[in-house]
C-alpha atoms as a PDB file:
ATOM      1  CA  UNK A   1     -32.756 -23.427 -11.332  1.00  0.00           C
ATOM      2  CA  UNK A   2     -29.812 -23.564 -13.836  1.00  0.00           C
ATOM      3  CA  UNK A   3     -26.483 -23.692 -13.223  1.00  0.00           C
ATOM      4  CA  UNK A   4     -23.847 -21.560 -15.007  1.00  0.00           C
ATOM      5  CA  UNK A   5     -20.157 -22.007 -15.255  1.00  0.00           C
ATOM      6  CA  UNK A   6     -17.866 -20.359 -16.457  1.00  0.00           C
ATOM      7  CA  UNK A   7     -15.302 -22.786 -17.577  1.00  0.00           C
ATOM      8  CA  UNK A   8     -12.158 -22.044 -19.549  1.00  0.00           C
ATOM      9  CA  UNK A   9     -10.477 -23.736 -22.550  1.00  0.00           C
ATOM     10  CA  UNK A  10      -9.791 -27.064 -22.071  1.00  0.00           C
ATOM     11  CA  UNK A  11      -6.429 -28.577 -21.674  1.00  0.00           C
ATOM     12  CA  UNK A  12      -5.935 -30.728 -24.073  1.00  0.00           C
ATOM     13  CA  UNK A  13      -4.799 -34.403 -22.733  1.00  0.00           C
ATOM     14  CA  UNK A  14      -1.257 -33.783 -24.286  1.00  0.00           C
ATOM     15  CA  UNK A  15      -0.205 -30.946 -22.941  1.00  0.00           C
ATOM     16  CA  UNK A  16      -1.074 -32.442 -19.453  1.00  0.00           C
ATOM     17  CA  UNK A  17       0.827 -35.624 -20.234  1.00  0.00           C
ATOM     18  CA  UNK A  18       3.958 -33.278 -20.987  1.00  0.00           C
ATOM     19  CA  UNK A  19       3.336 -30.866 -18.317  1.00  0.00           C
ATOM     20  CA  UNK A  20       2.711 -34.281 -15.279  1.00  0.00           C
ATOM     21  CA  UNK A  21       6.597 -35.403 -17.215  1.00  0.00           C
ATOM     22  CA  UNK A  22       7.801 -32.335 -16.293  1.00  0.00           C
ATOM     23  CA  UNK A  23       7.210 -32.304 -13.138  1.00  0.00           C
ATOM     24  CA  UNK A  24       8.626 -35.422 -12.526  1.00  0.00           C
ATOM     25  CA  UNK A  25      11.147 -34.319 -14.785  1.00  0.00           C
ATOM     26  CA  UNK A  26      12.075 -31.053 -12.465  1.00  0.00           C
ATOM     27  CA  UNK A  27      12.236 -33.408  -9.473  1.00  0.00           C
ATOM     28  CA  UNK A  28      14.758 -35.847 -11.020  1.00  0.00           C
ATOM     29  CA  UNK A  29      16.744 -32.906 -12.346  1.00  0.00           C
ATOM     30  CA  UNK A  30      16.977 -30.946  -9.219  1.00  0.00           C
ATOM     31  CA  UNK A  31      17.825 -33.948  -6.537  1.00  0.00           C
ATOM     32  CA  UNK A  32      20.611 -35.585  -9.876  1.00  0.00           C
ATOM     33  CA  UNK A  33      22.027 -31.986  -9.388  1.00  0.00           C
ATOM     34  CA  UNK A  34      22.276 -31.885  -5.212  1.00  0.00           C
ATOM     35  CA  UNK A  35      23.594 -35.707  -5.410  1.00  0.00           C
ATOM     36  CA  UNK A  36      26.191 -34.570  -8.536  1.00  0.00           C
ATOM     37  CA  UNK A  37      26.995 -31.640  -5.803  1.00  0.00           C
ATOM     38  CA  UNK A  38      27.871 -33.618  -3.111  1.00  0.00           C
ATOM     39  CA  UNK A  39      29.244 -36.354  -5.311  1.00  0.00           C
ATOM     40  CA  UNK A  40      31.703 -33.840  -6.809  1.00  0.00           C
ATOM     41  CA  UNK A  41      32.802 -32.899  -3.286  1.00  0.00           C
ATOM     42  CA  UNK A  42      33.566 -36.582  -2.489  1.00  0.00           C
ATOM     43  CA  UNK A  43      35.163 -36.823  -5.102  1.00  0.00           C
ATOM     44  CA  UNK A  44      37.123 -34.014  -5.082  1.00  0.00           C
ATOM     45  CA  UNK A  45      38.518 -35.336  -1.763  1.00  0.00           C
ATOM     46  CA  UNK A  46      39.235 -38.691  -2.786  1.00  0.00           C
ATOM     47  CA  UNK A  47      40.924 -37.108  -6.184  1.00  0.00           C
ATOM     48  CA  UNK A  48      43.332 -34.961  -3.397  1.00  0.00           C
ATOM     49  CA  UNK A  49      44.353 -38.140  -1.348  1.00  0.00           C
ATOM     50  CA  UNK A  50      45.201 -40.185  -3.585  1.00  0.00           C
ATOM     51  CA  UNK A  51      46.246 -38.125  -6.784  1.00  0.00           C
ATOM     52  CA  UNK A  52      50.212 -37.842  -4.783  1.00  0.00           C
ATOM     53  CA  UNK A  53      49.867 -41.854  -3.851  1.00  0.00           C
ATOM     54  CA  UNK A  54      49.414 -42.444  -8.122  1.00  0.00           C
ATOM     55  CA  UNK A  55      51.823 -40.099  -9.156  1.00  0.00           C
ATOM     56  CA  UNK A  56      54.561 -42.313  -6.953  1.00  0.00           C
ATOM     57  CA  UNK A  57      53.501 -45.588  -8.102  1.00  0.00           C
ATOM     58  CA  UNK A  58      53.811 -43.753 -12.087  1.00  0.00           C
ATOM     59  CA  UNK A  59      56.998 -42.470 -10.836  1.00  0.00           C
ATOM     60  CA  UNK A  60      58.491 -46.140  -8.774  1.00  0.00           C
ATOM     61  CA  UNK A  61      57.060 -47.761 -12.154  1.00  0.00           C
ATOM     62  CA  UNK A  62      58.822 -45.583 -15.134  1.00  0.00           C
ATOM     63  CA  UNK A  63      55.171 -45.555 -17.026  1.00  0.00           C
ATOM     64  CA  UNK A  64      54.388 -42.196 -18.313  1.00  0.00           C
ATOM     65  CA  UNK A  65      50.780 -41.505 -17.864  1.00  0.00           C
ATOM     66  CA  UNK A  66      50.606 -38.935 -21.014  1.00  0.00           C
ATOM     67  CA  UNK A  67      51.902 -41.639 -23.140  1.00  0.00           C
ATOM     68  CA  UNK A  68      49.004 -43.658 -22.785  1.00  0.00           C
ATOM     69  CA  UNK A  69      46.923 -43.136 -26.060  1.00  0.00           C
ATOM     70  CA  UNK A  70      44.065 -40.609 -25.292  1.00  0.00           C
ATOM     71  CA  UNK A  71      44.855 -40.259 -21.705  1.00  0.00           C
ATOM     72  CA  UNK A  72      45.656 -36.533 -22.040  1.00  0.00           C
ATOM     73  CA  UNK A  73      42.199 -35.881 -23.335  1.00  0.00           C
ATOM     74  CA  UNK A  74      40.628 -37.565 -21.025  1.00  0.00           C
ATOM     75  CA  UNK A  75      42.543 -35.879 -18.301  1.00  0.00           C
ATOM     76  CA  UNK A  76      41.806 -32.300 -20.049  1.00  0.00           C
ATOM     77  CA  UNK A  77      37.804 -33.230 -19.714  1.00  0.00           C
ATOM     78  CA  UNK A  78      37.855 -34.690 -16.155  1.00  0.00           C
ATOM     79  CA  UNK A  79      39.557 -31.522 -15.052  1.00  0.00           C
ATOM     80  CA  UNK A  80      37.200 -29.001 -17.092  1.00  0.00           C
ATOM     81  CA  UNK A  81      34.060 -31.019 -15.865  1.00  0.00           C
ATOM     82  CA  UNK A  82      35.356 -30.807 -12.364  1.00  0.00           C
ATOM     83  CA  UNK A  83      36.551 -27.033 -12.784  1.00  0.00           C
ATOM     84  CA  UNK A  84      32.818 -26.107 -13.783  1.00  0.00           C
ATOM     85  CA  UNK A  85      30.780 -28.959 -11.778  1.00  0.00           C
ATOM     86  CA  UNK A  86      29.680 -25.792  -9.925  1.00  0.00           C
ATOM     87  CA  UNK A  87      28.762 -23.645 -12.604  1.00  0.00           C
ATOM     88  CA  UNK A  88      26.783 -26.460 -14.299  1.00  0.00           C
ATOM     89  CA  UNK A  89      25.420 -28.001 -11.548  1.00  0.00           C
ATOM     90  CA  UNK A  90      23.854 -24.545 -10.193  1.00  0.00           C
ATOM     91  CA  UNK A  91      22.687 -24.145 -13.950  1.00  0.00           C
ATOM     92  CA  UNK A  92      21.146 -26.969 -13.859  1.00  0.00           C
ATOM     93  CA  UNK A  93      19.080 -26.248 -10.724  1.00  0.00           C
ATOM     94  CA  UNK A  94      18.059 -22.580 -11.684  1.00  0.00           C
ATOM     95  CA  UNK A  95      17.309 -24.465 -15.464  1.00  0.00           C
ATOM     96  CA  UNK A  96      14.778 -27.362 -13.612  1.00  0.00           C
ATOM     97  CA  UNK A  97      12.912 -23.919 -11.931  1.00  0.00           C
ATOM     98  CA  UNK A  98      12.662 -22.210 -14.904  1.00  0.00           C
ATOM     99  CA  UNK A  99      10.942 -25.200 -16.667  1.00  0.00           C
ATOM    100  CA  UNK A 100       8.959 -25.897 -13.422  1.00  0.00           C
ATOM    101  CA  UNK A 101       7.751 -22.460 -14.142  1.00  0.00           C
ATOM    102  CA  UNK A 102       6.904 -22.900 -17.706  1.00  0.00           C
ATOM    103  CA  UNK A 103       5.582 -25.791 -17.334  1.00  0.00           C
ATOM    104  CA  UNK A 104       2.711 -23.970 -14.152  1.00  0.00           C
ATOM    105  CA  UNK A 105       2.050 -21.777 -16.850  1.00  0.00           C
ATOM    106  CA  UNK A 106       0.958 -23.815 -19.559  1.00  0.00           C
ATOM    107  CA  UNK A 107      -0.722 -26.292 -17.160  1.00  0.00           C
ATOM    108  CA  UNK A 108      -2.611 -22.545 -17.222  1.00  0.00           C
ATOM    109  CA  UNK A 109      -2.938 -22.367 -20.793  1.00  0.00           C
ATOM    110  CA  UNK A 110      -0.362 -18.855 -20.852  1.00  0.00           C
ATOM    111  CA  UNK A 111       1.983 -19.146 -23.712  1.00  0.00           C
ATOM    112  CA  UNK A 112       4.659 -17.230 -21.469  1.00  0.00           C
ATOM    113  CA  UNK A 113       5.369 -20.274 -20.275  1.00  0.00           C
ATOM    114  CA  UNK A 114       6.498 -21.880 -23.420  1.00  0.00           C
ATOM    115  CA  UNK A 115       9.055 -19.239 -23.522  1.00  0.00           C
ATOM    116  CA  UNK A 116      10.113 -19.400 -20.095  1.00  0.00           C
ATOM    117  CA  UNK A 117      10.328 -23.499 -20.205  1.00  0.00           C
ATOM    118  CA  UNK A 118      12.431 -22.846 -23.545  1.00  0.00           C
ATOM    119  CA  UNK A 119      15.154 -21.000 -21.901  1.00  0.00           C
ATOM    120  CA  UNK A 120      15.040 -23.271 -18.564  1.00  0.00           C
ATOM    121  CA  UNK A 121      15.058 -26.106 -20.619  1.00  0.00           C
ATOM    122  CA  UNK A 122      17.949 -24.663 -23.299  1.00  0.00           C
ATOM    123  CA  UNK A 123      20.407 -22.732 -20.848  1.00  0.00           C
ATOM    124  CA  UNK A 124      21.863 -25.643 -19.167  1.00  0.00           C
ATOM    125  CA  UNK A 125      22.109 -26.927 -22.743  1.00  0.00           C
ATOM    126  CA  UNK A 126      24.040 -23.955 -23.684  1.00  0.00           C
ATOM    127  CA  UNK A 127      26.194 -23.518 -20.669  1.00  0.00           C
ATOM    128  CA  UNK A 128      27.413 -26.757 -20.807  1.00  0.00           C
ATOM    129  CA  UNK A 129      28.273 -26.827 -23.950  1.00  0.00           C
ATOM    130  CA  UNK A 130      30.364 -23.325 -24.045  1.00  0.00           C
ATOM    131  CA  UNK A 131      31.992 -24.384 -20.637  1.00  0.00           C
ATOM    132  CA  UNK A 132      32.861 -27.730 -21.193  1.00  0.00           C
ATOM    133  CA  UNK A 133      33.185 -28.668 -25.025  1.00  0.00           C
ATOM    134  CA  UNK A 134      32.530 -31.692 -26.600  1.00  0.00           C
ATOM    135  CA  UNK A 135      33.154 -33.468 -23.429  1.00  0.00           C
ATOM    136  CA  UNK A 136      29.843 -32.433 -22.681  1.00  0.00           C
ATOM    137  CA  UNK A 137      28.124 -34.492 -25.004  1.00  0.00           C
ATOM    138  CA  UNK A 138      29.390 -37.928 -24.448  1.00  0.00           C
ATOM    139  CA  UNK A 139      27.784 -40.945 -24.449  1.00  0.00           C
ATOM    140  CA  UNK A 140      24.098 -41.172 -21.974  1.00  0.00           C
ATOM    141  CA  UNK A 141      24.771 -37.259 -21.274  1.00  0.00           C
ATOM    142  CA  UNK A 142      23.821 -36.272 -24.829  1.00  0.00           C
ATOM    143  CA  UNK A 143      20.483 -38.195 -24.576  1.00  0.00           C
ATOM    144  CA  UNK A 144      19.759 -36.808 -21.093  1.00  0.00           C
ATOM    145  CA  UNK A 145      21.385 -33.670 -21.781  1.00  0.00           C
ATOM    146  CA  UNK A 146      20.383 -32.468 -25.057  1.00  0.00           C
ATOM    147  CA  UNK A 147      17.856 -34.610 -27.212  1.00  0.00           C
ATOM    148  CA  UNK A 148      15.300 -34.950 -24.321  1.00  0.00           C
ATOM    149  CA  UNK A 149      15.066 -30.935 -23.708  1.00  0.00           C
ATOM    150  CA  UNK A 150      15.179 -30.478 -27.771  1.00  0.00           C
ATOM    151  CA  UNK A 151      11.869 -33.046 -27.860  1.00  0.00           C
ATOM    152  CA  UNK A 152      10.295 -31.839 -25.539  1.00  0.00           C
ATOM    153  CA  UNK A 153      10.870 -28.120 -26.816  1.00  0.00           C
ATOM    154  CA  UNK A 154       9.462 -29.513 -30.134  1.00  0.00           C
ATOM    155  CA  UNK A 155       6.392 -31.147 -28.237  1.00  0.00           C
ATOM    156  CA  UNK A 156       5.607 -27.999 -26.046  1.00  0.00           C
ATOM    157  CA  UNK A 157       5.481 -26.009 -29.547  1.00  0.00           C
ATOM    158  CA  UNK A 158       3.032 -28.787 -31.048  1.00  0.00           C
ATOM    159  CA  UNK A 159       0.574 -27.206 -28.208  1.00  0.00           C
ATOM    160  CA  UNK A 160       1.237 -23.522 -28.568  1.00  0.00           C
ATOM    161  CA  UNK A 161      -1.399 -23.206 -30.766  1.00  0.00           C
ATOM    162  CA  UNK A 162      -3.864 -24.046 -27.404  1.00  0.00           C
ATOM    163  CA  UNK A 163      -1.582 -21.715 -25.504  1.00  0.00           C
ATOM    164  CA  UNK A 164      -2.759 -17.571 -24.864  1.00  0.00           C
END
């Protein structure tokens, strides 16, 4: 007696390399996002106490704070950041899903889930970007931020053509 099966396409061993990243990716993503939640609450708190305590010693001292080259650009980010932290950080979370999503889909072979991993995968990007400036490209948080979701948009479409 023969046996039949019916088996599909095969993933090809790149797309499953990319799709196993992203799921580790997703995981990193979504628990950086809780800790930069609760972080930003610490923070905050820390920020309130002792914000009063620095403005007397500026005060006691005669040292301007805005004088200080750069300072009041610095300042200016540090407040947006913290004025959107929310924003972003929620972003980020409903972004990770979205490319947790994609990325079940193509593990399927659908090329919805290209689409849907583009925009989960760009939005946070985006958001970021209109919310917080320039500030929101500095230093490790443009590699992590926006180089690693523009490669791996660019290796996801390298495997569309496997995609239905």
């Amino acid at each position: 007696m023969e046996q039949t099966t019916t088996e599909g396409p095969k993933r090809p061993t790149f797309l499953t390399v990319l799709c196993i990243l992203t799921y580790v990716g997703v995981g990193i993503g979504i628990v950086m996002s809780i800790m930069g939640w609760w972080a930003l609450h610490a923070a905050q708190a820390m920020v309130d106490a002792t914000s009063s305590m620095a403005e007397g010693m500026a005060n006691a001292s005669g040292t301007d704070m805005n004088a200080v080259p750069g300072m009041a650009d610095a300042m200016a980010s540090a407040n947006s950041a913290v004025k959107w932290a929310n924003v972003t950080l929620i972003t980020g979370i409903v972004g990770s899903l979205l490319c947790l999503v994609g990325a079940l889909q193509m593990w399927k072979l659908k090329k919805t889930g290209f689409f849907i991993y583009v925009v989960g995968e760009l939005a946070p990007v985006i958001v970021s970007a209109i919310l917080l400036g320039g500030s929101a490209f500095g230093g490790m948080s443009l590699v992590m931020g926006a180089i690693f979701p523009l490669l791996f948009v660019i290796l996801y479409g390298l495997n569309l053509k496997h995609l239905s």
